[in-house]
Protein backbone atom coordinates (compact mmCIF):
# COMPACT_ATOMS: atom_id res chain seq x y z
CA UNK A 1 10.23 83.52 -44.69
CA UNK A 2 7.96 85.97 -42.80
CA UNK A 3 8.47 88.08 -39.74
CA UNK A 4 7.17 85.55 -37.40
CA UNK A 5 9.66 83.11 -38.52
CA UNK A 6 12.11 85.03 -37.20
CA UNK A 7 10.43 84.62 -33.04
CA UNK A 8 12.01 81.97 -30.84
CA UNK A 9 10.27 78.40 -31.06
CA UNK A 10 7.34 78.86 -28.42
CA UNK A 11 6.47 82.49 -29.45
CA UNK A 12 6.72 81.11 -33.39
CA UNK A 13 4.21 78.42 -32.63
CA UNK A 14 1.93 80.31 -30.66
CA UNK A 15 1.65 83.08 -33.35
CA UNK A 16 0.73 80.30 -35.91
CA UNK A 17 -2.00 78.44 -33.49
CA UNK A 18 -3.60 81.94 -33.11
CA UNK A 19 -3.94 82.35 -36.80
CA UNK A 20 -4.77 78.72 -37.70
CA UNK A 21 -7.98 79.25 -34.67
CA UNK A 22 -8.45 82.16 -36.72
CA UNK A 23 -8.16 81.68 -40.92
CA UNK A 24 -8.06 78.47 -40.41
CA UNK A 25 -6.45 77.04 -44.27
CA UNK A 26 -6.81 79.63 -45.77
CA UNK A 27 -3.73 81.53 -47.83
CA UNK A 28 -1.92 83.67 -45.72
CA UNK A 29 -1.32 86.31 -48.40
CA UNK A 30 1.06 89.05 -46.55
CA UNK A 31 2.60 89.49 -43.03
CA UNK A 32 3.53 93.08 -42.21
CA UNK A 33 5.18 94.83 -39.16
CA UNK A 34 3.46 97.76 -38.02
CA UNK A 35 3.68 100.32 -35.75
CA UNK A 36 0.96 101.89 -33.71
CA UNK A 37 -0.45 102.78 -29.88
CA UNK A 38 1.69 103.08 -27.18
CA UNK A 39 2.76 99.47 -26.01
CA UNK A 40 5.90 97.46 -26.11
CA UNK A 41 4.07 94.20 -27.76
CA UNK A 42 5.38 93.43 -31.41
CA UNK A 43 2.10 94.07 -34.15
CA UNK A 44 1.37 92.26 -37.22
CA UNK A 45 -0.57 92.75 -40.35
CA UNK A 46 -2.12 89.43 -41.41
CA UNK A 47 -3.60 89.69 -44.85
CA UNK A 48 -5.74 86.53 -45.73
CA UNK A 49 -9.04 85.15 -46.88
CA UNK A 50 -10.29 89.10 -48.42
CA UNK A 51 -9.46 90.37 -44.75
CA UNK A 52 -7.37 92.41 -42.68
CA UNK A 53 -6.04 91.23 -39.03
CA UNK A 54 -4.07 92.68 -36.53
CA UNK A 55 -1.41 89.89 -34.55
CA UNK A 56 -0.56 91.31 -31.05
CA UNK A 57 2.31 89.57 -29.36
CA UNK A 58 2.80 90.78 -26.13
CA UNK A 59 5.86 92.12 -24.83
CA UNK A 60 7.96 91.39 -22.05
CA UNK A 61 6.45 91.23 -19.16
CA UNK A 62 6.99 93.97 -16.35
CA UNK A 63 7.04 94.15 -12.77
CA UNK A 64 3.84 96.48 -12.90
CA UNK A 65 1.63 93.88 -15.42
CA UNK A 66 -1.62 93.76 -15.34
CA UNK A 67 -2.64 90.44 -15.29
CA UNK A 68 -6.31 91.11 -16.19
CA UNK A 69 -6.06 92.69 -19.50
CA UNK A 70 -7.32 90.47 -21.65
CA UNK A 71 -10.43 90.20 -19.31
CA UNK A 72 -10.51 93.84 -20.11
CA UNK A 73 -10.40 93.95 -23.64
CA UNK A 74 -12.90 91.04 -24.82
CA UNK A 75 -15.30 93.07 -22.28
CA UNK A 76 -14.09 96.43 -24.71
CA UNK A 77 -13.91 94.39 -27.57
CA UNK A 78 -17.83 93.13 -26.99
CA UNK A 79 -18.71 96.34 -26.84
CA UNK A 80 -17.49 98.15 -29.90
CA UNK A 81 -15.01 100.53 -28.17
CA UNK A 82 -11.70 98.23 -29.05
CA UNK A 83 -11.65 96.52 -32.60
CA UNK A 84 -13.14 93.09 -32.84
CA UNK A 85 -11.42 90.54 -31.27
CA UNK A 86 -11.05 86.93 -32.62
CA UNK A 87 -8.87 85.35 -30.47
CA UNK A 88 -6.73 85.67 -27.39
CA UNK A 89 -4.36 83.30 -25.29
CA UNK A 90 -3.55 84.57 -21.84
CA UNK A 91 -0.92 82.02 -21.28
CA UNK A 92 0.81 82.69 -24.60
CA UNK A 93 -0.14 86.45 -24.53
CA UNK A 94 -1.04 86.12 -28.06
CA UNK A 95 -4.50 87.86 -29.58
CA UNK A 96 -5.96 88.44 -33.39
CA UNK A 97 -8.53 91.18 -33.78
CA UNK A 98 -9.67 93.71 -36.30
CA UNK A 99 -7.23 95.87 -38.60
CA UNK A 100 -8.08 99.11 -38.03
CA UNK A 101 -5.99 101.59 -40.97
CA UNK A 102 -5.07 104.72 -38.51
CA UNK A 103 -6.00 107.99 -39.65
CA UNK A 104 -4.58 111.24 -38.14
CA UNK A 105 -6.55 112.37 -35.19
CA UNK A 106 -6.31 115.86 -36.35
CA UNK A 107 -8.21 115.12 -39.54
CA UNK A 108 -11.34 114.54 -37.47
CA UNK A 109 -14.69 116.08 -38.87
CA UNK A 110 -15.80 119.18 -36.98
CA UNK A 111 -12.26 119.26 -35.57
CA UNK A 112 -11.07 119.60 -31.83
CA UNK A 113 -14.45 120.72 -30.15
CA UNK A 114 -15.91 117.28 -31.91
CA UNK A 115 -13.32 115.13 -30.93
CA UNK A 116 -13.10 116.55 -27.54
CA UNK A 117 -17.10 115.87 -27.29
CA UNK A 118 -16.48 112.17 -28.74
CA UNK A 119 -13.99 111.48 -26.86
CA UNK A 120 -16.17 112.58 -23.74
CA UNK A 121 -18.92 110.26 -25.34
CA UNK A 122 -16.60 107.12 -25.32
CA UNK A 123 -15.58 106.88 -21.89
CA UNK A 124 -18.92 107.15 -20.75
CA UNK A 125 -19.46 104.31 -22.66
CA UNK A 126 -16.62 102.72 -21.25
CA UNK A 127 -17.50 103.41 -17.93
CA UNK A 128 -20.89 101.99 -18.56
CA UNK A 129 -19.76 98.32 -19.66
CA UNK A 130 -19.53 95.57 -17.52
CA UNK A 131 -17.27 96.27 -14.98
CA UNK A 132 -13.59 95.25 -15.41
CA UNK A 133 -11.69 93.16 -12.64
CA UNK A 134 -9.72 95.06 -9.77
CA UNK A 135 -6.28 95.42 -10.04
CA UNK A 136 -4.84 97.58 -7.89
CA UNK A 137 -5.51 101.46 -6.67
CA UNK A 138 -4.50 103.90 -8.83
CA UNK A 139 -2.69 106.09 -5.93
CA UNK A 140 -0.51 102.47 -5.09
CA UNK A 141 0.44 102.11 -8.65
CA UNK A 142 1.48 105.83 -9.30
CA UNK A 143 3.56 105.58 -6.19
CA UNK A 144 4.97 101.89 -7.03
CA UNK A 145 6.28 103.09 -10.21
CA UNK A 146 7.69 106.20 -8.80
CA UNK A 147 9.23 104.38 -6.23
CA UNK A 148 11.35 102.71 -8.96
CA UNK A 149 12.40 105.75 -10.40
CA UNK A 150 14.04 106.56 -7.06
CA UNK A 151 16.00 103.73 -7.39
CA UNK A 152 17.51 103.60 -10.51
CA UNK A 153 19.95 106.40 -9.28
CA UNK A 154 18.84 108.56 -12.09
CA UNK A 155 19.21 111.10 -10.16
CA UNK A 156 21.27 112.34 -7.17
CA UNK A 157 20.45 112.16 -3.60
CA UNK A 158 17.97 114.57 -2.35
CA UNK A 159 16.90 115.45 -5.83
CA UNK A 160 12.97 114.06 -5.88
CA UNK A 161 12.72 114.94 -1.90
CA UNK A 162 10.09 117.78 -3.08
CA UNK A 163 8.17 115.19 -5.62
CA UNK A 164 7.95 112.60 -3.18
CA UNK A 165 6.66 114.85 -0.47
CA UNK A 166 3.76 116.24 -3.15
CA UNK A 167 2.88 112.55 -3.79
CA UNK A 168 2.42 112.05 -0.17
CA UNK A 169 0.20 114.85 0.24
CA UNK A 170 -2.40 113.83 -2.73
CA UNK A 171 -2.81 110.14 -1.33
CA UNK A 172 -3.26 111.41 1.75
CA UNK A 173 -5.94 113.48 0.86
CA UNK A 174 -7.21 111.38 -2.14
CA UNK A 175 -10.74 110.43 -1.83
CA UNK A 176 -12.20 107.63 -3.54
CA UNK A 177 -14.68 104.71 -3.13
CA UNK A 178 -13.42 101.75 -4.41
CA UNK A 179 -16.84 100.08 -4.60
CA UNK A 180 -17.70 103.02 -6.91
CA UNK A 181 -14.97 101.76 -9.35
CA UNK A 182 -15.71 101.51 -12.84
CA UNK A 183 -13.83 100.49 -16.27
CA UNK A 184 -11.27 102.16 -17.66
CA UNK A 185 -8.43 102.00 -19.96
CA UNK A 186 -5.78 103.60 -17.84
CA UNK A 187 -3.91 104.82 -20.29
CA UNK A 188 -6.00 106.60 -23.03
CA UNK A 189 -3.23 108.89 -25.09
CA UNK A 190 -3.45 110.01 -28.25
CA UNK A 191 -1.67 107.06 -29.41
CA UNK A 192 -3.86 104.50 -28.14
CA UNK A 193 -7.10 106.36 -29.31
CA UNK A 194 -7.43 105.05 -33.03
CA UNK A 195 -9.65 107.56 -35.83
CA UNK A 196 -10.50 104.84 -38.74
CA UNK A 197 -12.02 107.93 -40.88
CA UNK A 198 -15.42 107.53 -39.22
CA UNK A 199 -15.02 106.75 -35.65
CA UNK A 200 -13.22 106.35 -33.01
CA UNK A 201 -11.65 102.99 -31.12
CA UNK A 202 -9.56 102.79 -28.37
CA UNK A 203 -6.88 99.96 -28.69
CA UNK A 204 -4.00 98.55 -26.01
CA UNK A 205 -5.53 97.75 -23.17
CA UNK A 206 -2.42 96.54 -21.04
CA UNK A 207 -3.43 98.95 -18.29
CA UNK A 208 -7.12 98.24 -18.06
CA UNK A 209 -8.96 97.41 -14.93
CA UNK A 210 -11.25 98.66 -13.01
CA UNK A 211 -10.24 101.78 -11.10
CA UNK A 212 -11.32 105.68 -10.29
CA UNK A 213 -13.54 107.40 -13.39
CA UNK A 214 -11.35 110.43 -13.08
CA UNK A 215 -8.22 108.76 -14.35
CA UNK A 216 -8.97 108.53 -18.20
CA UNK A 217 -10.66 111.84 -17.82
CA UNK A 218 -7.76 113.28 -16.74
CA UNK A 219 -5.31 111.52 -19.21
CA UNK A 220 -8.02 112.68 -21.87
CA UNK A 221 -7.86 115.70 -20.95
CA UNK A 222 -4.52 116.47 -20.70
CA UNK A 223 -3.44 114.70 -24.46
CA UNK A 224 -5.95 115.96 -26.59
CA UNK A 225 -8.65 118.56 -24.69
CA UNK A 226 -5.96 120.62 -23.36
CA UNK A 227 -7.76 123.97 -22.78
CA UNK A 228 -10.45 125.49 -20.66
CA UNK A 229 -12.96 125.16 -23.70
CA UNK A 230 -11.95 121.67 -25.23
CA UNK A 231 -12.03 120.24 -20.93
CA UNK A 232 -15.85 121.85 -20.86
CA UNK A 233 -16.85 119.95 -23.78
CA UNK A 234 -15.15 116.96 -23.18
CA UNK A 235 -16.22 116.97 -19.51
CA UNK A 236 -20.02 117.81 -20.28
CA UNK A 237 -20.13 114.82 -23.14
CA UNK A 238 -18.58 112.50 -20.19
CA UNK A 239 -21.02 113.28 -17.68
CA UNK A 240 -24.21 115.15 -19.69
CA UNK A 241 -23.51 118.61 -17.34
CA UNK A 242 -20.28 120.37 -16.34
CA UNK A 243 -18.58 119.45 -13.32
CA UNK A 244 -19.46 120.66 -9.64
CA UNK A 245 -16.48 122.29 -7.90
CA UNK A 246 -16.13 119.35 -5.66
CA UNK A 247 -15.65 116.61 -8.69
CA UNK A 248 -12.81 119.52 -10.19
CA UNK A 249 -10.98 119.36 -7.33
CA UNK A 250 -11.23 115.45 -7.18
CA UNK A 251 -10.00 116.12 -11.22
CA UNK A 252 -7.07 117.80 -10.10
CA UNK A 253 -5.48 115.57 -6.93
CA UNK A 254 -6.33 112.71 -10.08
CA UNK A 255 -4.55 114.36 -12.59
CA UNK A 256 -1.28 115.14 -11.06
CA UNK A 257 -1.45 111.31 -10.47
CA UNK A 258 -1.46 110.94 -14.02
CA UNK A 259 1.06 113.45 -14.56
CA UNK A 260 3.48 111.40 -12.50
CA UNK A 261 2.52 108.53 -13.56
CA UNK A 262 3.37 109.14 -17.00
CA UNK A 263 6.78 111.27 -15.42
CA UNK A 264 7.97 107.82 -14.11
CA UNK A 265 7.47 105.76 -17.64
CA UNK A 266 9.59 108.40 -19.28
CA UNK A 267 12.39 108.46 -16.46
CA UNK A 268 12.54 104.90 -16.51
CA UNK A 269 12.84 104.64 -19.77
CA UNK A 270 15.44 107.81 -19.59
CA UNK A 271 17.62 105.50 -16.86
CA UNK A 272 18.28 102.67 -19.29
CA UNK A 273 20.37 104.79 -21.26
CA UNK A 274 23.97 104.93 -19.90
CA UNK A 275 25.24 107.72 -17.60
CA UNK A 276 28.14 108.74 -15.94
CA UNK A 277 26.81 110.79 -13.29
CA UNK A 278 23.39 111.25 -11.31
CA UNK A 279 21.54 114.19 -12.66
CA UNK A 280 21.35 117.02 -9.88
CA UNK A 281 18.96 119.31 -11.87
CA UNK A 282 15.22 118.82 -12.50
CA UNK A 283 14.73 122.27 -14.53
CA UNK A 284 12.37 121.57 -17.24
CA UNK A 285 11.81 123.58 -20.71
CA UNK A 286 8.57 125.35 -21.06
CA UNK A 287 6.68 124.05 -23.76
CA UNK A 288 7.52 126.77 -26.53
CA UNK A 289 11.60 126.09 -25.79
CA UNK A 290 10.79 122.10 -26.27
CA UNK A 291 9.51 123.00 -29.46
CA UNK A 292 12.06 124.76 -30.88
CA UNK A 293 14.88 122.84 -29.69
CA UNK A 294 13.18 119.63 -31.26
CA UNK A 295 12.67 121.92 -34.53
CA UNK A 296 16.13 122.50 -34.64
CA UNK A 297 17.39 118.65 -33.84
CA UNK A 298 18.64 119.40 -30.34
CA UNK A 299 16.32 117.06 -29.03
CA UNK A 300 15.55 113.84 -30.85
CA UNK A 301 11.67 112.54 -30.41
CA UNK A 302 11.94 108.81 -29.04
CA UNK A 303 15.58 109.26 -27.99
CA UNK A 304 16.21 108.76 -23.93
CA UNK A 305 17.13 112.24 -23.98
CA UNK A 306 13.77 113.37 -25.20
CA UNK A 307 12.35 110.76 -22.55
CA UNK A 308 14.34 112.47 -19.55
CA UNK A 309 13.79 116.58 -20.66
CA UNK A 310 9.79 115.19 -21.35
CA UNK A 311 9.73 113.12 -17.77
CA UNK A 312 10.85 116.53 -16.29
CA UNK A 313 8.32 118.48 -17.90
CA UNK A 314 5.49 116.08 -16.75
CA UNK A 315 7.21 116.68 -12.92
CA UNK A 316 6.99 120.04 -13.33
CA UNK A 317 3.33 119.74 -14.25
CA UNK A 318 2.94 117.45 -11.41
CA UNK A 319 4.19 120.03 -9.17
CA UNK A 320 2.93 123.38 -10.42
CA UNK A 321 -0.06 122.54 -12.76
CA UNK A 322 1.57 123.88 -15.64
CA UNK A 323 0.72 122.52 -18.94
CA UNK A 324 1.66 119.39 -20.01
CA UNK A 325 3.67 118.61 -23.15
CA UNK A 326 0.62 116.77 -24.36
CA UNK A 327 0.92 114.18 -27.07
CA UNK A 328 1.39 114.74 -30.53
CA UNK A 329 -1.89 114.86 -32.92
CA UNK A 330 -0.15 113.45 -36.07
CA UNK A 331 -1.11 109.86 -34.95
C-alpha cells in the first residue's frame, strides 16, 4: 500500500485519475512523500515509465484562496518559470508536473550577487507573460488577513492599536493603477524559488494573480537580496536601470505590506496553539538574539513559538524598517 492509499475515497480517486491522464499503464515504480516550498498541499514523488513527477494535492482550503491559481500556473508553467505541468483539476485541486531535485540556493554559481541578478531576471520574465486573472488588491488582502489576526484574541486589547493605525496610513497613501497590473507570484520566498543545479524555477503558485509589480520585488528583496548592494543588482536586472526615487518610495509603502502580510501568516499560525492568556507585549528580538537563542534550542524552528517571536519581528519591520528575519538559504 502506498501513501495515497491512505487519502479518504474522493481525494484517493482523484490522485489516481491524475496519474492514469498522465502514465497512463505504465508501472508505477515508487511513491514518495516529500517536502518542499512553502504551501500546506500534501507532495508526491511518482516514479514511473524512466521519469520523475511531482503529485500536488491541494490543501485545505482557506478563507483567503485564490481561486485562480491554476490559471496562474499553466500560464507559468507555459512559460518555463514553474516546472512543466501535465495535468491539473481545479475541481479536485489535483495537478502532476515536473520533478524538480532541490538544490541549496546558497550553492548557486557566482553566489549572492548572481542570484540576486537572476532572480531580478525572472520576475521580469514573469511580469512579461500573459497577464494573470485579477484577484483582489494587494492593500485589501494584507488588511483582510490582518484583520483576522485581530480576532483571534492573540493578543490583548489595545495591543495592535499602533499596527493598525500604520496600515491605515500606507493604503491611504498607496498609489497604484490597477490597469497597470501585471503577473506575479505573490509569494516568492526562498522556499518557493527552486535551484535544480542550473537554473532557477519558481514553484507554488497558490497566491498568484495579477496584482502590483512591486510586491514580488519586495518579497525578493527582503528573503534573499537583503542589502543595499544585493537590492541594486536585483533591482537593475528587474528593470534594466536602478530605480528613480519615486518607484523607491512606491518600494517601501509595498514592502511593509509584505512585511505584514507575512506578520499575519505567522500570528495565525502562532494563535492555533493553545494559550491561557492574551499576549500584552509585542517586543521583538533583534536578529542576532533570534539567532542565538535558536542556536541554543530556546526557540524551536517550525514550532508556534518560533511562529509568534518571528510574526513579531516581521511587525517590528513593518513598523520601523528594520531588517527582516529573512528566510533561511539552506533550501
Amino acid at each position: 500500500m502506498s501513501d495515497l492509499d491512505t487519502f479518504p475515497p474522493v481525494q484517493r480517486e482523484a490522485a489516481h485519475a491524475a496519474l492514469r491522464e498522465v502514465i497512463g499503464t505504465a508501472t508505477i515504480d515508487a511513491v514518495t512523500s516529500v517536502s518542499g516550498g512553502a504551501t500546506s498541499a500534501q507532495l508526491f514523488r511518482i516514479d514511473a515509465g524512466g521519469w520523475n513527477y511531482l503529485l500536488r494535492i491541494e490543501g485545505v482550503p482557506s478563507p483567503l484562496r485564490n481561486p485562480y491559481q491554476y490559471v496562474s500556473l499553466r500560464i507559468a508553467a507555459e512559460a518555463g518559470i514553474a516546472p512543466r505541468l501535465y495535468y491539473a483539476n481545479e475541481t479536485s485541486r489535483v495537478a502532476v508536473m515536473d520533478f524538480v531535485q532541490r538544490q541549496p540556493l546558497g550553492r548557486y554559481p557566482g553566489g549572492l550577487p548572481a542570484l540576486a541578478k537572476a532572480l531580478g531576471e525572472l520576475l521580469a520574465r514573469l511580469q512579461a507573460t500573459p497577464t494573470f486573472p485579477s484577484f483582489v488588491r494587494y492593500p485589501d488582502i494584507v488588511a483582510r488577513l490582518w484583520a483576522h489576526v485581530g480576532r483571534t484574541g492573540l493578543f490583548a486589547p489595545g495591543v495592535l492599536d499602533r499596527y493598525n493605525d500604520h496600515l491605515e496610513r500606507i493604503r491611504a497613501t498607496y498609489v497604484w493603477d490597477d490597469a497597470n497590473s501585471v503577473a506575479s507570484h505573490n509569494d516568492p520566498l526562498a522556499a518557493n524559488i527552486l535551484f535544480d543545479g542550473v537554473r532557477l524555477w519558481m514553484i507554488d503558485w497558490e497566491s498568484a494573480y495579477r496584482t502590483d509589480p512591486l510586491v514580488d520585488l519586495a518579497v525578493v528583496g527582503d528573503s534573499l537580496a537583503q542589502t543595499p548592494e544585493l537590492q541594486d543588482i536585483l533591482h537593475r536586472a528587474w528593470r534594466g536601470c536602478p530605480l528613480d526615487d519615486a518607484l523607491r518610495a512606491r518600494l517601501a509603502h509595498v514592502r511593509a505590506l509584505t512585511r505584514l502580510y507575512y506578520a499575519g501568516v505567522l500570528l495565525s499560525a502562532s494563535a492555533t496553539a493553545p494559550r491561557t492568556t492574551p499576549d500584552t507585549s509585542l517586543a521583538a528580538p533583534t536578529l542576532a538574539e533570534f539567532a542565538e537563542a535558536t542556536s541554543a534550542g530556546r526557540i524551536k524552528a517550525g514550532t508556534p513559538a518560533a511562529k509568534h517571536v518571528l510574526g513579531k519581528m516581521f511587525l517590528a519591520s513593518f513598523l520601523t524598517n528594520i531588517a527582516t528575519p529573512g528566510f533561511d538559504l539552506s533550501v
